[in-house]
Protein backbone atom coordinates (compact mmCIF):
# COMPACT_ATOMS: atom_id res chain seq x y z
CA UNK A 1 11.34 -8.78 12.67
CA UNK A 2 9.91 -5.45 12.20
CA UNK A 3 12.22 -4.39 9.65
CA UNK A 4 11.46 -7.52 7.84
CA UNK A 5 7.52 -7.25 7.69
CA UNK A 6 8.68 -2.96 6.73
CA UNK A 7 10.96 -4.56 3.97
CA UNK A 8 8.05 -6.69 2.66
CA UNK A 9 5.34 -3.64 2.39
CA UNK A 10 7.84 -1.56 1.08
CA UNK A 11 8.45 -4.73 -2.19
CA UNK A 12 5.01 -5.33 -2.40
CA UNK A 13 4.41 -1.69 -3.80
CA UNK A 14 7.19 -1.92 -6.27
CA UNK A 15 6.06 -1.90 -9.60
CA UNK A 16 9.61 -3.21 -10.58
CA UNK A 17 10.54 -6.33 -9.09
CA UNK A 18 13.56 -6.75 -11.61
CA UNK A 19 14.83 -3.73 -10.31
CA UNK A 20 18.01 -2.60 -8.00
CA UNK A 21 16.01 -1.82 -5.03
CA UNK A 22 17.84 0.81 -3.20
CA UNK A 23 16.38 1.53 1.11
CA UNK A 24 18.23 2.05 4.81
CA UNK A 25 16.15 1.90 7.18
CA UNK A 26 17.09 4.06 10.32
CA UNK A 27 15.40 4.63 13.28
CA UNK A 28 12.26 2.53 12.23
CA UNK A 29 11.39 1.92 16.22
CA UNK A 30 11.02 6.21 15.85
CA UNK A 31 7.47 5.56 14.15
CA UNK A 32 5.73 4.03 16.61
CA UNK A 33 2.74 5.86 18.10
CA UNK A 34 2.66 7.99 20.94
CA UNK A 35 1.03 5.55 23.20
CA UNK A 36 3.47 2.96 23.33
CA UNK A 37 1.99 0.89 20.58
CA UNK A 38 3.93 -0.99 17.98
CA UNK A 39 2.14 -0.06 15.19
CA UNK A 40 1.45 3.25 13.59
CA UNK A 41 0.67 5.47 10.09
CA UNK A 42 3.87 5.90 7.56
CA UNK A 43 3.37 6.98 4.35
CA UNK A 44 6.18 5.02 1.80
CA UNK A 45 7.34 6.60 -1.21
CA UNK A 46 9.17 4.98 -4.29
CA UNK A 47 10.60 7.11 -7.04
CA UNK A 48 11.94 4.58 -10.23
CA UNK A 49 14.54 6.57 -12.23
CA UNK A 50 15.18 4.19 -15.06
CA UNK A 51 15.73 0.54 -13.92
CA UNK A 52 16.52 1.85 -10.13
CA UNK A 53 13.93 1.64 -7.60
CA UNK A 54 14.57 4.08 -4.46
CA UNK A 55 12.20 3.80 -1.52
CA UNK A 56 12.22 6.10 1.64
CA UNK A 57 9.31 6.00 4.63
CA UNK A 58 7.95 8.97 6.76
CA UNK A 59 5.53 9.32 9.37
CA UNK A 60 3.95 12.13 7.09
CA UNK A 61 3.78 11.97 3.30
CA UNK A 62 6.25 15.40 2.51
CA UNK A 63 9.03 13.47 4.60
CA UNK A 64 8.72 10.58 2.56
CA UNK A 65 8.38 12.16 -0.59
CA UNK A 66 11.82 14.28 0.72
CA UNK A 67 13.78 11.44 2.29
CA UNK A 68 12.99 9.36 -1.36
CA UNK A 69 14.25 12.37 -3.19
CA UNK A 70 17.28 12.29 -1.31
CA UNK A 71 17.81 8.95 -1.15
CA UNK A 72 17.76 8.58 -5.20
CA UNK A 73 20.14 12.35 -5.80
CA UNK A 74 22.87 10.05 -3.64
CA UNK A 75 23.20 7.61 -6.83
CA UNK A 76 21.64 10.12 -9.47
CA UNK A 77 23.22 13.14 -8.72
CA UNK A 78 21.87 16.09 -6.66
CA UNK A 79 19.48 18.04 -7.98
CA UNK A 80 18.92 15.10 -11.11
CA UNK A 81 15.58 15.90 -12.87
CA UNK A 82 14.71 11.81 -12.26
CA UNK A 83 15.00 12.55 -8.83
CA UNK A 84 11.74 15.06 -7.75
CA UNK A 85 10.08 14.57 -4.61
CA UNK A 86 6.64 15.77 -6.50
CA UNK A 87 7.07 12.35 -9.23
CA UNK A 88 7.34 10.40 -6.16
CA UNK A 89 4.50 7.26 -5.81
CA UNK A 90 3.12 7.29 -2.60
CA UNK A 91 0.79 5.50 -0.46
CA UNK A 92 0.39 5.16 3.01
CA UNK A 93 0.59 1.79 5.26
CA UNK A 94 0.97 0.49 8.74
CA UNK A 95 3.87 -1.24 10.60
CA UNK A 96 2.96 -4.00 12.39
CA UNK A 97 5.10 -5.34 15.53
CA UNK A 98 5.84 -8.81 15.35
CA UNK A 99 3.54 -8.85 18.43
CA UNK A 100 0.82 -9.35 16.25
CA UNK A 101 -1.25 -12.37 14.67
CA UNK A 102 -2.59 -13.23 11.98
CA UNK A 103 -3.73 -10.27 9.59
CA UNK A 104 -3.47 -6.65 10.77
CA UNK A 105 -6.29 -5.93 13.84
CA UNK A 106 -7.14 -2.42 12.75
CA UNK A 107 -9.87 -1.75 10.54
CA UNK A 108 -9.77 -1.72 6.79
CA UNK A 109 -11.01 -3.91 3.89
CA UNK A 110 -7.89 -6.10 2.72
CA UNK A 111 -8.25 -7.32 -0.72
CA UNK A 112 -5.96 -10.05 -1.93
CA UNK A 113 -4.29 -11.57 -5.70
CA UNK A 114 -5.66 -15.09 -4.28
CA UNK A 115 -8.86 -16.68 -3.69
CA UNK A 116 -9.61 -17.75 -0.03
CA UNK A 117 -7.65 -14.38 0.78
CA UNK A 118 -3.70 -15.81 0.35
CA UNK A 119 -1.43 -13.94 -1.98
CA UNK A 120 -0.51 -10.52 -1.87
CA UNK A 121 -2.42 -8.03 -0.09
CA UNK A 122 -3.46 -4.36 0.37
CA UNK A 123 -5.47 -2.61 3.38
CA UNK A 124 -7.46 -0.48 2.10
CA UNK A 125 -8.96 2.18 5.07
CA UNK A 126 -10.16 5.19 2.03
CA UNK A 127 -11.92 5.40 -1.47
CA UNK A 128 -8.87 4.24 -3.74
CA UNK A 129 -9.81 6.03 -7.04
CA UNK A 130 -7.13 3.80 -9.24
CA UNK A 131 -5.24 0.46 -7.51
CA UNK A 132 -2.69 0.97 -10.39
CA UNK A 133 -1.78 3.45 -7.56
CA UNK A 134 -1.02 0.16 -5.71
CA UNK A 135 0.50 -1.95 -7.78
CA UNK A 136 -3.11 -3.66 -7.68
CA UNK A 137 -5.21 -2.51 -10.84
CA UNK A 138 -7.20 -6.14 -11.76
CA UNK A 139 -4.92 -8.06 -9.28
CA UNK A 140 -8.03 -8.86 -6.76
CA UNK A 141 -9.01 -12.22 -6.30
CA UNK A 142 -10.70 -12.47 -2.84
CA UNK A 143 -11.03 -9.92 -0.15
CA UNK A 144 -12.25 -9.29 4.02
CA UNK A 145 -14.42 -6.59 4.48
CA UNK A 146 -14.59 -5.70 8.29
CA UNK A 147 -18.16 -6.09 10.59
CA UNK A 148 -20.34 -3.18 9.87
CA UNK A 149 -18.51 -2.25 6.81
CA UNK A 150 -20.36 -1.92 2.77
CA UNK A 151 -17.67 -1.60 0.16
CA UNK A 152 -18.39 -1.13 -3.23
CA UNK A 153 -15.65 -2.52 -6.01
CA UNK A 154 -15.47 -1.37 -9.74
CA UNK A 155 -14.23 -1.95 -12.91
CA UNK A 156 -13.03 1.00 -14.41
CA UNK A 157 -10.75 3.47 -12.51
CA UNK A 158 -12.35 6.64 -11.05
CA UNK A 159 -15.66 4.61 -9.73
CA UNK A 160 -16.47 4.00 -13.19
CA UNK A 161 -17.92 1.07 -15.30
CA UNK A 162 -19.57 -1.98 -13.72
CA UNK A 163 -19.58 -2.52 -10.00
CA UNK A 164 -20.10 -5.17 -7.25
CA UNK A 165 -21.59 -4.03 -3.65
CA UNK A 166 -20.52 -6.66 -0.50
CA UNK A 167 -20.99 -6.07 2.89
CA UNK A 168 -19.12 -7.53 6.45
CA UNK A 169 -17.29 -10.27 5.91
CA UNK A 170 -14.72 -12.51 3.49
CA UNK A 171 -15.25 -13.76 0.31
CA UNK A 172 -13.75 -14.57 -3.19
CA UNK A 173 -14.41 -12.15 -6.40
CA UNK A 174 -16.54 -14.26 -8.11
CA UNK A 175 -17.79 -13.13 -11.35
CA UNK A 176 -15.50 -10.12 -11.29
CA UNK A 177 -12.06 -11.66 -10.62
CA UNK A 178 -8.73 -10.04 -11.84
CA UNK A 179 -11.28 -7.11 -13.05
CA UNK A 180 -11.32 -4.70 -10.02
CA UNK A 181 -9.66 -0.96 -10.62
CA UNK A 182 -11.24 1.33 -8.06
CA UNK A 183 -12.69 0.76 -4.35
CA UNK A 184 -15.24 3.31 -2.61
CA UNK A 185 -15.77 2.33 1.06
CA UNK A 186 -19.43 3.15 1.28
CA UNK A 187 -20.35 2.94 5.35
CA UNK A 188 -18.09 1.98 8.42
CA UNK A 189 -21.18 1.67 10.73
């Protein structure tokens, strides 16, 4: 189960779902938290040489960005110029144990591609300067904003153009659907 909900985070961030998706996943129960929890940090990193889509995972952002380049020199050749950990797309995510329900308990905003927050999804828990970074860039139809939380959604990328303020709580993107580029988390009271 937890490969399967890894497997879909790692897809949703391809920008290239026509793509031969290349991943392995080893040792995946290796990134759970010191405490015994089921969930923890990774950072996944895709690297697209051509029509190919490689995608590696790490519990810190260099061992992703390595384990990707690696991955991709096994079909490209070692040392291939399509294949450098620095061109590497990264963000970083969560697992979540099939333990638990319903959306993801820790804190973040999650913004979604569908009103009444259905669709695809992103957790957003930092200022995101450009959601193209995500795969998201005018993708967000509706989103959850945590108690306590203001979060401030633009246009433009960078924090730039027009831009809608919303506190605690969920809600669709009216009047600025399919139009949001960059997110700046204001207060986490």
């Amino acid at each position: 189960m937890k490969k399967i909900i890894f497997l879909t985070t790692l897809l949703s961030f391809s920008t290239a779902s026509y793509a031969d998706l290349h991943l392995e996943f080893k040792n995946v129960n290796n990134l759970h938290n010191n405490n015994g929890s089921n969930s923890g940090r990774v950072y996944v990193c895709t690297l697209q040489p051509f029509r190919d889509v490689f995608a590696d995972v790490g519990v810190t952002e260099d061992m992703a960005r390595y384990k990707v380049q690696r991955r991709c020199e096994k079909s490209q050749g070692e040392g291939s110029i399509f294949c450098k950990a620095k061109e590497a797309k990264c963000v970083e995510s969560s697992l979540v144990s099939e333990g638990d329900t319903g959306r993801y308990k820790g804190k973040g905003v999650s913004i979604y591609s569908q009103n009444y927050q259905m669709g695809e999804s992103v957790k957003i828990t930092h200022d995101i300067p450009n959601l193209g970074d995500y795969n998201f860039d005018n993708k967000m139809s509706s989103y959850d904003i945590p108690m306590g939380w203001s979060v401030r959604f633009y246009e433009g990328v960078n924090y730039s153009g027009v831009y809608y303020t919303r506190n605690s709580g969920d809600g669709n993107a009216t009047g600025f659907d399919n139009q949001v580029s960059s997110i700046k988390i204001l207060s986490t009271f």
